[in-house]
N, C-alpha and C. Protein backbone atom coordinates (compact mmCIF):
# COMPACT_ATOMS: atom_id res chain seq x y z
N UNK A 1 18.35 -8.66 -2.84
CA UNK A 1 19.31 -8.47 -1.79
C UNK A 1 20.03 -9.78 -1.54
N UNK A 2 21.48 -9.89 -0.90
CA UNK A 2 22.29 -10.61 -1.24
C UNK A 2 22.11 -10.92 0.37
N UNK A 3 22.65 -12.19 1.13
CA UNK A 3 22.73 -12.70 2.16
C UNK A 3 24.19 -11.29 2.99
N UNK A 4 24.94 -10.80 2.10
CA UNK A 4 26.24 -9.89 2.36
C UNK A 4 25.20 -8.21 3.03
N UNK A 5 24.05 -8.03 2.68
CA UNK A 5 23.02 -6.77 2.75
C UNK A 5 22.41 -7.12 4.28
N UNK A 6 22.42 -8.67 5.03
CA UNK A 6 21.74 -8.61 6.51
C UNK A 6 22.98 -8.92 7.71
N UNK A 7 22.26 -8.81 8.55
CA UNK A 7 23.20 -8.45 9.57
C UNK A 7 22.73 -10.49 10.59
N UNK A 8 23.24 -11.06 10.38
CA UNK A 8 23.48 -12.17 11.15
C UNK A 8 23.69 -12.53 12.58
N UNK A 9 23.02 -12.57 13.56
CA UNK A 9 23.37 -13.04 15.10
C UNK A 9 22.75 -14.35 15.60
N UNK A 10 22.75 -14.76 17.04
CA UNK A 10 22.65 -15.55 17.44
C UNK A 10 21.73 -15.20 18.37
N UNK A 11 20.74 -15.44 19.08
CA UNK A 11 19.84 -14.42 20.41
C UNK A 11 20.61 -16.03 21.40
N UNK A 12 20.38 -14.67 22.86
CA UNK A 12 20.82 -15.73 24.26
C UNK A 12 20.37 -16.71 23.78
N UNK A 13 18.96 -17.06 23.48
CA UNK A 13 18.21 -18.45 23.53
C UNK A 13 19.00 -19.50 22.40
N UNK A 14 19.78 -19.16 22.02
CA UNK A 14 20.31 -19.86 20.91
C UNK A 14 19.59 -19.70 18.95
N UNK A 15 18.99 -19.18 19.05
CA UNK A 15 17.85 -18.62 18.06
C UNK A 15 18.57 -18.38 17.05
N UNK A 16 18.56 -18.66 15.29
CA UNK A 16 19.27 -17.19 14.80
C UNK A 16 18.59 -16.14 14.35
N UNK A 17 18.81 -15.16 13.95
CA UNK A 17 18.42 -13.61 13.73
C UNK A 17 18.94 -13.16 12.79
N UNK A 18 18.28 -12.74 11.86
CA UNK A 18 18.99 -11.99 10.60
C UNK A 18 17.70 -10.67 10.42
N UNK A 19 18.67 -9.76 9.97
CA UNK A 19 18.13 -8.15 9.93
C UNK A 19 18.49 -8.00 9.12
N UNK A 20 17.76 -7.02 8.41
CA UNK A 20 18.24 -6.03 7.08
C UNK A 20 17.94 -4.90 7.50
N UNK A 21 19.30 -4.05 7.72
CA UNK A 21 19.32 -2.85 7.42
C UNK A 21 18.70 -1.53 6.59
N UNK A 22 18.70 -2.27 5.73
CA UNK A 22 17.97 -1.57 4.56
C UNK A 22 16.44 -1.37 4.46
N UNK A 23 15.71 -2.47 5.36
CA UNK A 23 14.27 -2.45 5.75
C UNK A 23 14.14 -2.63 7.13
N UNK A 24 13.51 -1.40 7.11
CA UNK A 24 13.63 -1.34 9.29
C UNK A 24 12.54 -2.23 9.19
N UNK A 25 12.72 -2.50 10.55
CA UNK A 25 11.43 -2.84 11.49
C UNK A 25 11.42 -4.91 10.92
N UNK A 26 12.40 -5.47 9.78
CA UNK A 26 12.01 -6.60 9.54
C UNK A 26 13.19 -7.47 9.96
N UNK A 27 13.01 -8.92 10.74
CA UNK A 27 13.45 -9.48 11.20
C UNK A 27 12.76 -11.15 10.53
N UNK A 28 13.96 -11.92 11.07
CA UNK A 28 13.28 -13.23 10.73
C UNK A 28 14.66 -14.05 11.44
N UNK A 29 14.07 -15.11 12.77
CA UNK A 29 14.43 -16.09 13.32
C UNK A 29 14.21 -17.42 12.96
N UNK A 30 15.09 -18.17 13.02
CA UNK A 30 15.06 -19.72 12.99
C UNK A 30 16.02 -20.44 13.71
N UNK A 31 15.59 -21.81 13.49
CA UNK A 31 16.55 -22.87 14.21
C UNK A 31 17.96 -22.94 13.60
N UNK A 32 17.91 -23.09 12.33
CA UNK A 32 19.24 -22.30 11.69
C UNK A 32 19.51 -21.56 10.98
N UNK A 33 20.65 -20.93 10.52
CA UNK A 33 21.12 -19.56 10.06
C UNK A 33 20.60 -19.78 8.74
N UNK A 34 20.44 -21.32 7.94
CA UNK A 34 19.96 -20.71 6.56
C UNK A 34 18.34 -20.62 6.53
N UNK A 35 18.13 -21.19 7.68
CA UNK A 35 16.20 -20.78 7.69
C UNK A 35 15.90 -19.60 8.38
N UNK A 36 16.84 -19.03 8.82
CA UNK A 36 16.15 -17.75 9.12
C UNK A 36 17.05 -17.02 7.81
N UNK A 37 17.97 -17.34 7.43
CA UNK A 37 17.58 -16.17 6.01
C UNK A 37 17.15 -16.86 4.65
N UNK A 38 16.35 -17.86 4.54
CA UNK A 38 15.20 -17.61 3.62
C UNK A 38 14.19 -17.15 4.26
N UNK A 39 13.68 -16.69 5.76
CA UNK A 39 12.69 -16.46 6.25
C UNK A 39 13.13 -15.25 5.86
N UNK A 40 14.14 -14.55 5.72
CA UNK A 40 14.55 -12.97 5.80
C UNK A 40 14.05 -12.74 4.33
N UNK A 41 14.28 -13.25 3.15
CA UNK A 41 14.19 -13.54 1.47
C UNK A 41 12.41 -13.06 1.40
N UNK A 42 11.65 -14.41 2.01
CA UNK A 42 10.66 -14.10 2.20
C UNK A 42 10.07 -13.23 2.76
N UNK A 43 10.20 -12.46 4.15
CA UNK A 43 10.16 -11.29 4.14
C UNK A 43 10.45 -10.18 3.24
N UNK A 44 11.25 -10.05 2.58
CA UNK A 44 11.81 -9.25 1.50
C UNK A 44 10.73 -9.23 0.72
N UNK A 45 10.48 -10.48 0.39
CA UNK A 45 9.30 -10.56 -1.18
C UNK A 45 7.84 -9.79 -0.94
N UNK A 46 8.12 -10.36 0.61
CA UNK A 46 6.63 -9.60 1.01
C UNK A 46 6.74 -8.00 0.83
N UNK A 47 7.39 -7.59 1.12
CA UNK A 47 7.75 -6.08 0.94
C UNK A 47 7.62 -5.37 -0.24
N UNK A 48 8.28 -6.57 -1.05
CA UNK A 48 8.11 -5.64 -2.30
C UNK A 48 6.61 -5.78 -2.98
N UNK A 49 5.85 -7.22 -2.14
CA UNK A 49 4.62 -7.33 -2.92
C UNK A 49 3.31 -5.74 -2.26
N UNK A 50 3.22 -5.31 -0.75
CA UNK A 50 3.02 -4.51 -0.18
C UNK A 50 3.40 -3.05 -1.20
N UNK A 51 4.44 -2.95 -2.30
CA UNK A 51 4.89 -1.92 -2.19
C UNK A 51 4.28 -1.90 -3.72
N UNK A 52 4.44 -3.31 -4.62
CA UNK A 52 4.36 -3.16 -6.16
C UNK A 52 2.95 -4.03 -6.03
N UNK A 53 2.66 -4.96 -5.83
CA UNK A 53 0.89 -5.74 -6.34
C UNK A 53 0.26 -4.77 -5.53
N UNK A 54 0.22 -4.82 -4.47
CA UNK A 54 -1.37 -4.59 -3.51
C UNK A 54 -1.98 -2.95 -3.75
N UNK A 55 -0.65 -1.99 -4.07
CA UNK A 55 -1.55 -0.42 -4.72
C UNK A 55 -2.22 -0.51 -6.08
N UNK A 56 -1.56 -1.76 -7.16
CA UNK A 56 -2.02 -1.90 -8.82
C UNK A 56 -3.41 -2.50 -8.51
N UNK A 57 -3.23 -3.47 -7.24
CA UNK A 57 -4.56 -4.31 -7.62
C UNK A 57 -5.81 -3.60 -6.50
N UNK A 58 -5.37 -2.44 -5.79
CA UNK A 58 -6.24 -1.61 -5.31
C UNK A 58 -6.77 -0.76 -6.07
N UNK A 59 -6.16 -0.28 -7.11
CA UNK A 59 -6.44 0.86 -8.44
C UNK A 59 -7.15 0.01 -9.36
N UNK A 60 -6.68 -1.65 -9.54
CA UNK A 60 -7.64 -1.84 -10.47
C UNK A 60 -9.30 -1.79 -10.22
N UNK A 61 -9.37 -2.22 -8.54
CA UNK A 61 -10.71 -2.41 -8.19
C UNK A 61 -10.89 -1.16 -8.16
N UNK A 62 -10.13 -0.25 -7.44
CA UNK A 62 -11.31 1.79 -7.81
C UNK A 62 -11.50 1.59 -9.30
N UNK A 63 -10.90 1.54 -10.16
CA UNK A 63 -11.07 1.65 -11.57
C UNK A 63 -11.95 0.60 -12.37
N UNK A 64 -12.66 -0.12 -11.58
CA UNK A 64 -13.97 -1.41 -11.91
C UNK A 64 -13.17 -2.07 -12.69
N UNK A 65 -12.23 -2.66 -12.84
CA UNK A 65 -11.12 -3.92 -13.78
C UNK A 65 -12.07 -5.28 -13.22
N UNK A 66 -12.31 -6.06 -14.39
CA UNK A 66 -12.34 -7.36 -13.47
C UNK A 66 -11.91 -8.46 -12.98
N UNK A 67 -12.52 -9.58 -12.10
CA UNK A 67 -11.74 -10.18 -11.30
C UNK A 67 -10.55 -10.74 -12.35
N UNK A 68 -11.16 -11.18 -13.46
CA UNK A 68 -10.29 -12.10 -14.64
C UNK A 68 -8.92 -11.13 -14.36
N UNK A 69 -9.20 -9.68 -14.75
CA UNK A 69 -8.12 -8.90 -15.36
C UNK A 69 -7.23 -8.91 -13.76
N UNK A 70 -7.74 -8.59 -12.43
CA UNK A 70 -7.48 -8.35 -11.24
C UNK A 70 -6.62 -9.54 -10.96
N UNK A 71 -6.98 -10.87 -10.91
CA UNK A 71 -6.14 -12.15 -10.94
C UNK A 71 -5.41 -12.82 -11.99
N UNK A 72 -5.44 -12.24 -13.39
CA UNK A 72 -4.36 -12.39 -14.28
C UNK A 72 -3.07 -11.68 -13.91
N UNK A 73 -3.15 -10.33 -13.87
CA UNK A 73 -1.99 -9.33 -13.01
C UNK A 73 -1.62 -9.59 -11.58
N UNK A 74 -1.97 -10.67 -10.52
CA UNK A 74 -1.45 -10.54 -9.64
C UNK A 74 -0.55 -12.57 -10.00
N UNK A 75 -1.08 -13.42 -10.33
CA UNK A 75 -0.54 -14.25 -11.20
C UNK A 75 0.76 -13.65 -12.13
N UNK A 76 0.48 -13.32 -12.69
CA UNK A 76 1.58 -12.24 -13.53
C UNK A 76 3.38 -11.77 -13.08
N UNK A 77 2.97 -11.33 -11.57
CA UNK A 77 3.50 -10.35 -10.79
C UNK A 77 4.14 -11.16 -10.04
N UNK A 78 3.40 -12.02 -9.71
CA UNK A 78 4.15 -13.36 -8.56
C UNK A 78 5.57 -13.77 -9.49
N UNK A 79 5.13 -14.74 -10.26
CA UNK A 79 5.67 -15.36 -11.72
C UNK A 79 7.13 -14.60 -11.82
N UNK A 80 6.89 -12.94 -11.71
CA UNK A 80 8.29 -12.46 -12.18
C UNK A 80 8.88 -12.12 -10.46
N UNK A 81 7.91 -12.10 -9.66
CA UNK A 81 8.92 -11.64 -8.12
C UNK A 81 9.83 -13.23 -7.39
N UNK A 82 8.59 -14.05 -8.01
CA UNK A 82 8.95 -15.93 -7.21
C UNK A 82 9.13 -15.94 -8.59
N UNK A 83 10.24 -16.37 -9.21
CA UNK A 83 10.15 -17.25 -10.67
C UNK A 83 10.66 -18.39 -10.14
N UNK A 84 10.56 -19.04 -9.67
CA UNK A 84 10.73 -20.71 -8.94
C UNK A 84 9.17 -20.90 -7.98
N UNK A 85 8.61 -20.38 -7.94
CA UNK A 85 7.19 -20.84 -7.35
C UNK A 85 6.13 -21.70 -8.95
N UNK A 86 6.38 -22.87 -8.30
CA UNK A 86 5.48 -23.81 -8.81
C UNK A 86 4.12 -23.52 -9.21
N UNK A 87 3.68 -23.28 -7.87
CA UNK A 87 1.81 -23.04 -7.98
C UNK A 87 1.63 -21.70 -6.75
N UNK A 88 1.66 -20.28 -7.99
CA UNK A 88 1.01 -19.20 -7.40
C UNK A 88 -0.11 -19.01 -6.79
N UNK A 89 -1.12 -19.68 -6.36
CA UNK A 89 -2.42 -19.98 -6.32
C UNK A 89 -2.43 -19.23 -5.03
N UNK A 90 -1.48 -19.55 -3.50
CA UNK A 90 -1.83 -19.21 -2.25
C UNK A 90 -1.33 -17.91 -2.52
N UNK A 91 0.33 -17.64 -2.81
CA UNK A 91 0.73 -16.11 -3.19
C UNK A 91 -0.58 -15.50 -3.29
N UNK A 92 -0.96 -15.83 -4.19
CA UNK A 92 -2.14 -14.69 -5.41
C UNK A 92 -3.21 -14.62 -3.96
N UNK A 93 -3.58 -15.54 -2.92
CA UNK A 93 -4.78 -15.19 -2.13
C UNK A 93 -4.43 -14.83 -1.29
N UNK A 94 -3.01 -14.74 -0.44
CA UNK A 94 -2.80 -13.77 -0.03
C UNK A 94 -2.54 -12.04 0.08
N UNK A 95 -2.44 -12.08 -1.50
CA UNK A 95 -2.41 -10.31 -1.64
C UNK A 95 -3.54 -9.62 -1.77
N UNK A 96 -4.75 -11.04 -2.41
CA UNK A 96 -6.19 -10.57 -2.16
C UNK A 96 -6.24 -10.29 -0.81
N UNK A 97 -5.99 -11.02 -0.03
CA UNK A 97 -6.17 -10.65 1.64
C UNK A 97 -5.97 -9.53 2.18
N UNK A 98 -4.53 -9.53 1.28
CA UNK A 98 -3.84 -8.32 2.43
C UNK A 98 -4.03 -7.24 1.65
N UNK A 99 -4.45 -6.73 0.22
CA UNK A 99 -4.88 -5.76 -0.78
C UNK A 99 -6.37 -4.91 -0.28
N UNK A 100 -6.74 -6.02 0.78
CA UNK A 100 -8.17 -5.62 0.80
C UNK A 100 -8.47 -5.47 1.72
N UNK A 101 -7.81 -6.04 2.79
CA UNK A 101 -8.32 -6.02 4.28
C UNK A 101 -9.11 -7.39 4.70
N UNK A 102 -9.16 -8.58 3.56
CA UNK A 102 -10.28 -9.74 3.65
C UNK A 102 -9.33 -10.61 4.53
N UNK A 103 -10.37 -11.30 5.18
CA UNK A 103 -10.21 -12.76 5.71
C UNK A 103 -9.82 -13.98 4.54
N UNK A 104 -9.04 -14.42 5.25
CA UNK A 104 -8.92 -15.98 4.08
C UNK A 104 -10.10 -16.25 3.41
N UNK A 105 -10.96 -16.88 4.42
CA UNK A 105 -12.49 -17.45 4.21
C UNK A 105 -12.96 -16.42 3.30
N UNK A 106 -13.28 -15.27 3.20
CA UNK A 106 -13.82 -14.74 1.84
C UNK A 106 -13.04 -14.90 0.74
N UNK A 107 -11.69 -14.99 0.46
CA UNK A 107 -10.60 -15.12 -0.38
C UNK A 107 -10.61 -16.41 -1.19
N UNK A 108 -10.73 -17.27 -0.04
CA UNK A 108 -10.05 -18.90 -0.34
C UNK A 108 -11.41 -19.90 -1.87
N UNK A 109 -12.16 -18.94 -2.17
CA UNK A 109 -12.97 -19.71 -3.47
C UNK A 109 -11.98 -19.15 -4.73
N UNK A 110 -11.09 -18.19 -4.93
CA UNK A 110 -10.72 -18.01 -5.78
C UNK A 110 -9.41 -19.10 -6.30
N UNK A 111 -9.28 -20.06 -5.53
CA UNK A 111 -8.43 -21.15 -5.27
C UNK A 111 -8.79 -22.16 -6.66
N UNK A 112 -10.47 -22.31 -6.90
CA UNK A 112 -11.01 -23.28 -7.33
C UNK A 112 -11.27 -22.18 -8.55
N UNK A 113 -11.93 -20.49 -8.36
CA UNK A 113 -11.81 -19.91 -9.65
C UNK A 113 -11.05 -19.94 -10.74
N UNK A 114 -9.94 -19.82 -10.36
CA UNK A 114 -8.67 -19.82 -10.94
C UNK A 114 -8.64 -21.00 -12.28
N UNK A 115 -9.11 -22.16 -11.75
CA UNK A 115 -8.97 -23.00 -12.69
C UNK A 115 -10.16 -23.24 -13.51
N UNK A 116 -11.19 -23.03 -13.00
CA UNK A 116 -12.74 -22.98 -13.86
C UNK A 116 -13.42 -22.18 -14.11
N UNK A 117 -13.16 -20.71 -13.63
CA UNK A 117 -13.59 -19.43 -13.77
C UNK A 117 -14.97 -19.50 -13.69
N UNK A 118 -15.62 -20.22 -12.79
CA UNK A 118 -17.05 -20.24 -12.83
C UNK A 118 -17.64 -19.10 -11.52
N UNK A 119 -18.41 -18.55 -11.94
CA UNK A 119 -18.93 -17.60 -10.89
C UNK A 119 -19.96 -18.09 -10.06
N UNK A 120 -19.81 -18.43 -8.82
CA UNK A 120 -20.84 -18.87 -7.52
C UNK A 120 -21.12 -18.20 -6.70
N UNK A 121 -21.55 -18.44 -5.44
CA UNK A 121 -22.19 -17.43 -4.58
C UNK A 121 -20.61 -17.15 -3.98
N UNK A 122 -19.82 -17.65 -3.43
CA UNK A 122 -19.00 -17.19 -3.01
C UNK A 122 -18.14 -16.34 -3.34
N UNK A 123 -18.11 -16.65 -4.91
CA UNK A 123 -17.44 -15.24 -5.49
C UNK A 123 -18.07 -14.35 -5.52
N UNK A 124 -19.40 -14.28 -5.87
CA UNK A 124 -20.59 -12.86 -5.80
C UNK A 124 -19.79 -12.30 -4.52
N UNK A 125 -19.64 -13.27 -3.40
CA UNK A 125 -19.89 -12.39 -1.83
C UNK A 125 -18.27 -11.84 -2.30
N UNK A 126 -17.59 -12.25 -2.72
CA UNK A 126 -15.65 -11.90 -2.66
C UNK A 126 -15.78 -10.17 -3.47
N UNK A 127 -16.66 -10.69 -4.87
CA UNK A 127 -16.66 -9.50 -5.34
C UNK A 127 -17.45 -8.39 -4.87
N UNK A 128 -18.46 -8.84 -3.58
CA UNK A 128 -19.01 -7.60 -3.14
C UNK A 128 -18.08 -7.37 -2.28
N UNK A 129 -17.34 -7.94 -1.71
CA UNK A 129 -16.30 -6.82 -0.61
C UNK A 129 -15.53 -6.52 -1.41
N UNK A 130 -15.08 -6.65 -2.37
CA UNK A 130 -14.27 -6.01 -3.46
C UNK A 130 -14.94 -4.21 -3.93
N UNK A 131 -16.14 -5.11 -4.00
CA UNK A 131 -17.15 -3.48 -4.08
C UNK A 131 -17.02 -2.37 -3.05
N UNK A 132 -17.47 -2.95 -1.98
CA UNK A 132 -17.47 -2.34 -0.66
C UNK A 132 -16.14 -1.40 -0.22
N UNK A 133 -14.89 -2.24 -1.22
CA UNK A 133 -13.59 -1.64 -0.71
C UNK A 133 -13.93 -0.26 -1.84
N UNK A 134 -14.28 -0.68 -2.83
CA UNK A 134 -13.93 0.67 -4.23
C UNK A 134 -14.74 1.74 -3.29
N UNK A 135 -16.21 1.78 -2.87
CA UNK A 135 -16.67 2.50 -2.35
C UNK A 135 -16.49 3.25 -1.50
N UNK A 136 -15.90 2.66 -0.38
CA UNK A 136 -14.73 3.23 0.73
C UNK A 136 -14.12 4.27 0.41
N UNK A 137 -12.95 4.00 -1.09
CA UNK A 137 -11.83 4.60 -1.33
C UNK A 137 -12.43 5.47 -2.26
N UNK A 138 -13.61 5.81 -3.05
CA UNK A 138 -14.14 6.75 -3.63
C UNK A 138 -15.06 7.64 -3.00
């Protein structure tokens, strides 16, 4: 979406405000008009990550995929939605978050996985709420 797709104002407080039409309910304010529409951009991305990662990487866990395969595809996915993001690392632990219903703190060892793929207690505990979710949904 093009900066020409939101709707641009000013609030009393002096604030700016940019809306998109096209996605109810999302808004994004700043001190100025171009930070509240990269805040609007970013909102956007989030949307589409809600709509395209977080159902693939919910199906991979019903479908027992593992973490390797689960965090190669959300790495993957970032890469082509941010292709100017440097280091996917937080992206990628936030969709664990929000894919799953987890807290940071169970999330935040896959930070250090990522680069050494070593399995510790903290990942045991990540991949049992990973479990806990498949079980839920089956």
């Amino acid at each position: 979406m093009s900066e020409q797709d939101f709707n641009v104002t000013i609030d009393p407080d002096g604030v700016w405000r940019v809306e998109c039409p096209a996605i109810p309910d999302t808004y994004c304010r700043g001190d100025t008009r171009e930070a509240s529409i990269e805040g609007m951009h970013h909102a956007i991305r989030q949307k589409e990550w809600e709509r395209e990662i977080h159902p693939k990487l919910r199906e991979m866990a019903e479908n027992g995929e593992s973490l390797t395969a689960m965090v190669d595809f959300v790495m993957s996915a970032i890469a082509i939605l941010l292709p100017h993001q440097e280091v996917a690392t937080i992206p990628m632990l936030l969709c664990f978050c929000q894919a799953f219903s987890l807290p940071l703190p169970v999330v935040l060892p896959l930070r250090e996985w990522v680069y050494d793929r070593k399995e510790n207690e903290e990942i045991q505990a990540l991949l049992a709420h990973i479990e806990e979710f498949r079980n839920r949904e089956n």
